[in-house]
C-alpha atoms as a PDB file:
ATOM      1  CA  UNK A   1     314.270 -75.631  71.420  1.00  0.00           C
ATOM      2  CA  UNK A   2     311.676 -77.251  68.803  1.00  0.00           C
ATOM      3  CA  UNK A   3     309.102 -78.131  71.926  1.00  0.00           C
ATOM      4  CA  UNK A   4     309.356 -74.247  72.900  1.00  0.00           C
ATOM      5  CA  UNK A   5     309.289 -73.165  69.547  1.00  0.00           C
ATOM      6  CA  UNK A   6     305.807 -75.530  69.137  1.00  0.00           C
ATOM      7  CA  UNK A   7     304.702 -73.981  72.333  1.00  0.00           C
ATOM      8  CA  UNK A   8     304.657 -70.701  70.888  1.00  0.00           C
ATOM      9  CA  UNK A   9     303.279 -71.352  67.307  1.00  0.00           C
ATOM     10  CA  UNK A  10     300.752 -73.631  68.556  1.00  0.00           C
ATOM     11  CA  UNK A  11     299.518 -70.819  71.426  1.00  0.00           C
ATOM     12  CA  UNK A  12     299.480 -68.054  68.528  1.00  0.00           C
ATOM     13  CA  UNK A  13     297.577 -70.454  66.383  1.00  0.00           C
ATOM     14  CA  UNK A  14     295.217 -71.651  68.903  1.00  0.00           C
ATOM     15  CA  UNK A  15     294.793 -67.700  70.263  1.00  0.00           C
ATOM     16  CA  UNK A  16     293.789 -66.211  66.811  1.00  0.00           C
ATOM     17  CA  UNK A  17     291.282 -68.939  66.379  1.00  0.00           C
ATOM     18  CA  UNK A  18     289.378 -68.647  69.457  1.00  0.00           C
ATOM     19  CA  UNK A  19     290.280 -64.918  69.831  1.00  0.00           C
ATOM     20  CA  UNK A  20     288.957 -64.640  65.825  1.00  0.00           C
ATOM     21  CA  UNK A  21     285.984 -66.969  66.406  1.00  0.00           C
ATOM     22  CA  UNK A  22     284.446 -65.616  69.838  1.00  0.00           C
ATOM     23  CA  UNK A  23     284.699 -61.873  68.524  1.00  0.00           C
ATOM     24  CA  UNK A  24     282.794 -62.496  65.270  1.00  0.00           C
ATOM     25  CA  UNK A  25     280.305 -64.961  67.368  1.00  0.00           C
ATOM     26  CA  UNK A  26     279.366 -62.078  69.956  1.00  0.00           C
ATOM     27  CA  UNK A  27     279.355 -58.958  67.245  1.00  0.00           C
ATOM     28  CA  UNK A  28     276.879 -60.697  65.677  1.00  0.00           C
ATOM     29  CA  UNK A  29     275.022 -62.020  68.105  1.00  0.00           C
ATOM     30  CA  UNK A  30     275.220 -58.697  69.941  1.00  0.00           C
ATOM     31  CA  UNK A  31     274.611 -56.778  66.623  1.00  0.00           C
ATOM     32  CA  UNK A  32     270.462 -56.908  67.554  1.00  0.00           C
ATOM     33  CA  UNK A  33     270.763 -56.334  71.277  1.00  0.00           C
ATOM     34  CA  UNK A  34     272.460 -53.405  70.594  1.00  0.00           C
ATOM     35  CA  UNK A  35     270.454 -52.315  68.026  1.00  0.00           C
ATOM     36  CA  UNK A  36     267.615 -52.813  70.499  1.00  0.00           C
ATOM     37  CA  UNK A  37     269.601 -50.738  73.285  1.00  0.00           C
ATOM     38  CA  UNK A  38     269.782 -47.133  70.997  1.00  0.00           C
ATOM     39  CA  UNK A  39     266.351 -47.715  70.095  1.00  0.00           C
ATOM     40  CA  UNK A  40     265.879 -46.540  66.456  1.00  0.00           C
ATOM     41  CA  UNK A  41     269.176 -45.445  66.107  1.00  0.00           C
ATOM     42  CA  UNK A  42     270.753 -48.096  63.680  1.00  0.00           C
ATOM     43  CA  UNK A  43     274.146 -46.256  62.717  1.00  0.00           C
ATOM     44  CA  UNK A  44     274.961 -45.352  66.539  1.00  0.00           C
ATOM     45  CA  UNK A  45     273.941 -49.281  67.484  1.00  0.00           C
ATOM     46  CA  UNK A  46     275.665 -50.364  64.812  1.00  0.00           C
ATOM     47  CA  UNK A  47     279.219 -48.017  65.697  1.00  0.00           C
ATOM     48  CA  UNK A  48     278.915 -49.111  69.089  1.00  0.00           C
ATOM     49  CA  UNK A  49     279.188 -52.598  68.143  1.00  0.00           C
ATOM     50  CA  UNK A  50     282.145 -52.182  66.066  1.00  0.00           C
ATOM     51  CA  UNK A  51     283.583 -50.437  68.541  1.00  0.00           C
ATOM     52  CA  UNK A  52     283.271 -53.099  71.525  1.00  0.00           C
ATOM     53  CA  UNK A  53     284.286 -55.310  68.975  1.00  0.00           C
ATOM     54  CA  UNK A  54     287.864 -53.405  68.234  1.00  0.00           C
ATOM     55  CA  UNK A  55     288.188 -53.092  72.040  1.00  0.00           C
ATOM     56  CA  UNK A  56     287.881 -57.063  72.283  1.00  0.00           C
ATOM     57  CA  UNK A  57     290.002 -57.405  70.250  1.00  0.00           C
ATOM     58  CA  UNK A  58     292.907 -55.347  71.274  1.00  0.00           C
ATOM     59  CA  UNK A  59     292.602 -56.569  74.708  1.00  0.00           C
ATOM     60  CA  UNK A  60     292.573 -59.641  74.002  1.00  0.00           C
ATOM     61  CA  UNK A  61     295.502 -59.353  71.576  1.00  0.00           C
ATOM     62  CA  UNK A  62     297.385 -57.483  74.467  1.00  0.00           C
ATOM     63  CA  UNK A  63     296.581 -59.829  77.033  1.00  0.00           C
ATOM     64  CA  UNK A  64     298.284 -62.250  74.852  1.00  0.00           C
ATOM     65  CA  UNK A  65     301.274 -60.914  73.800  1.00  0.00           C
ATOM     66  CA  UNK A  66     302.038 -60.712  77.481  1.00  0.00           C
ATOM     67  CA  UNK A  67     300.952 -63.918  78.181  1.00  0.00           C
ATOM     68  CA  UNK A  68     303.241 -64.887  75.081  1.00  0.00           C
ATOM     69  CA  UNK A  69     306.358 -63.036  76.600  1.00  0.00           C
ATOM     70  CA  UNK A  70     306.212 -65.040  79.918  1.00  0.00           C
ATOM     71  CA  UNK A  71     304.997 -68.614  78.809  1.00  0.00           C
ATOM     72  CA  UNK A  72     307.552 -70.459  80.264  1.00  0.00           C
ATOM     73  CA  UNK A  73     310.170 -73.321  79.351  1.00  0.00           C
ATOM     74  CA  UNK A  74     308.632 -75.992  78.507  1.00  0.00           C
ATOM     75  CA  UNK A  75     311.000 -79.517  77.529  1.00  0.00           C
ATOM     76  CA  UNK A  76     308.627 -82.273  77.011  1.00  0.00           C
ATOM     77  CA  UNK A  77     305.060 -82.877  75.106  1.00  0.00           C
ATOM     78  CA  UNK A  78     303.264 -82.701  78.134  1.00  0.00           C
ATOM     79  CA  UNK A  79     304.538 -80.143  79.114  1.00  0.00           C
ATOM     80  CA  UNK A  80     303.683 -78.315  76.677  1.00  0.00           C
ATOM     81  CA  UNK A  81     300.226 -79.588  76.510  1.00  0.00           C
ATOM     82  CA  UNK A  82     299.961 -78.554  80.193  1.00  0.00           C
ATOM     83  CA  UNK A  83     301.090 -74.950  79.426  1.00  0.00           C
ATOM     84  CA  UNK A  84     298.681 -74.434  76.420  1.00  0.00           C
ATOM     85  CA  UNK A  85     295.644 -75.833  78.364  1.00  0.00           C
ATOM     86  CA  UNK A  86     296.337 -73.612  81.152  1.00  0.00           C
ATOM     87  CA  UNK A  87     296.772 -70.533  79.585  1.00  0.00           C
ATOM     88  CA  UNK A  88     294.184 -71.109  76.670  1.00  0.00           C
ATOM     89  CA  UNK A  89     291.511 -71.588  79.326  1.00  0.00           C
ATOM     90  CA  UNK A  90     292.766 -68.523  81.751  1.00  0.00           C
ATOM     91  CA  UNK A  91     292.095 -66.679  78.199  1.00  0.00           C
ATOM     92  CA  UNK A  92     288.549 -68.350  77.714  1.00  0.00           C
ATOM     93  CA  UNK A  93     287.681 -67.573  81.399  1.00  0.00           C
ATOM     94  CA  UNK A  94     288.432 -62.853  80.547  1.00  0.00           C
ATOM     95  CA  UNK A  95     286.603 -63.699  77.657  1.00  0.00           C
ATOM     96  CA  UNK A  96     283.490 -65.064  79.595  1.00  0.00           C
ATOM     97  CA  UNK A  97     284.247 -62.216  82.300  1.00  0.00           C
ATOM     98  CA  UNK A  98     284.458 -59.386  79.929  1.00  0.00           C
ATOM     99  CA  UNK A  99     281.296 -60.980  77.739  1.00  0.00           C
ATOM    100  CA  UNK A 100     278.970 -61.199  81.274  1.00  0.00           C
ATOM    101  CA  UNK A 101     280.262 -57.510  82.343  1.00  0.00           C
ATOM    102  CA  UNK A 102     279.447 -56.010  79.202  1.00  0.00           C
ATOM    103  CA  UNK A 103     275.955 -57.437  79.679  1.00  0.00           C
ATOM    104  CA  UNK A 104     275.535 -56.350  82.880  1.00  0.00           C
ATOM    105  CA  UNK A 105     276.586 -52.639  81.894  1.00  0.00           C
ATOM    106  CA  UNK A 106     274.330 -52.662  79.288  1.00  0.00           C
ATOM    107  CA  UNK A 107     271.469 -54.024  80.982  1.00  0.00           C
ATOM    108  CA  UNK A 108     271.677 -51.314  83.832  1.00  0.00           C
ATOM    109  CA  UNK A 109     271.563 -48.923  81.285  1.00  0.00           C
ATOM    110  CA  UNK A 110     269.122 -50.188  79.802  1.00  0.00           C
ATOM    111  CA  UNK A 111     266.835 -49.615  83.164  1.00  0.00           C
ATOM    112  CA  UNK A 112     267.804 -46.383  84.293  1.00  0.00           C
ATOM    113  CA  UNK A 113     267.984 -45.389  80.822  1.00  0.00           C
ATOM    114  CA  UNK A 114     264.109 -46.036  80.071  1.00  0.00           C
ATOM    115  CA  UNK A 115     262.817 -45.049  83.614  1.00  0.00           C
END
């Protein structure tokens, strides 16, 4: 019971953190592409970040709350180690695929928006 309990604490734990960190990372880093994208308009650019950031975030935080109800038993260390690494980096790799689509979206808009 105490390794699956770990399991779980240490997957919330590591989740917020990299959940937490990436989001903040990309709004701001995204905060003058945007704000490049609505050309001029600063308060639009500046919406439209917040809002990709709130929709990061609650997929992400949905993705792992299901990931959270099905981790499965786990009775030893490595186990458990096995488990987070696994579904930590399945995590990491949406987060890459929904960061690259994004960019892709917005950079086809960006050229049939400005022909």
């Amino acid at each position: 019971m105490n390794v699956i309990l770990s399991l779980y604490v240490l997957y919330l734990l590591l989740v917020v953190v990299v959940i937490g960190w990436t989001g903040w990372q990309l709004y701001q880093a995204g905060k003058p592409f945007v704000r490049m994208m609505m050309a001029g308009e600063q308060h639009l650019a500046d919406w439209i970040n917040g809002m990709l950031l709130t929709g990061y975030y609650l997929v992400c935080m949905g993705y792992s709350f299901m990931v959270l109800s099905s981790l499965p038993d786990v009775l030893t260390l490595p186990d458990l180690m096995s488990v987070l690494c696994r579904w930590i980096g399945r995590l990491v790799l949406i987060l890459a695929v929904l960061h690259y689509s994004n960019m892709l979206i917005f950079s086809l808009w960006k050229r049939y928006h400005s022909v």
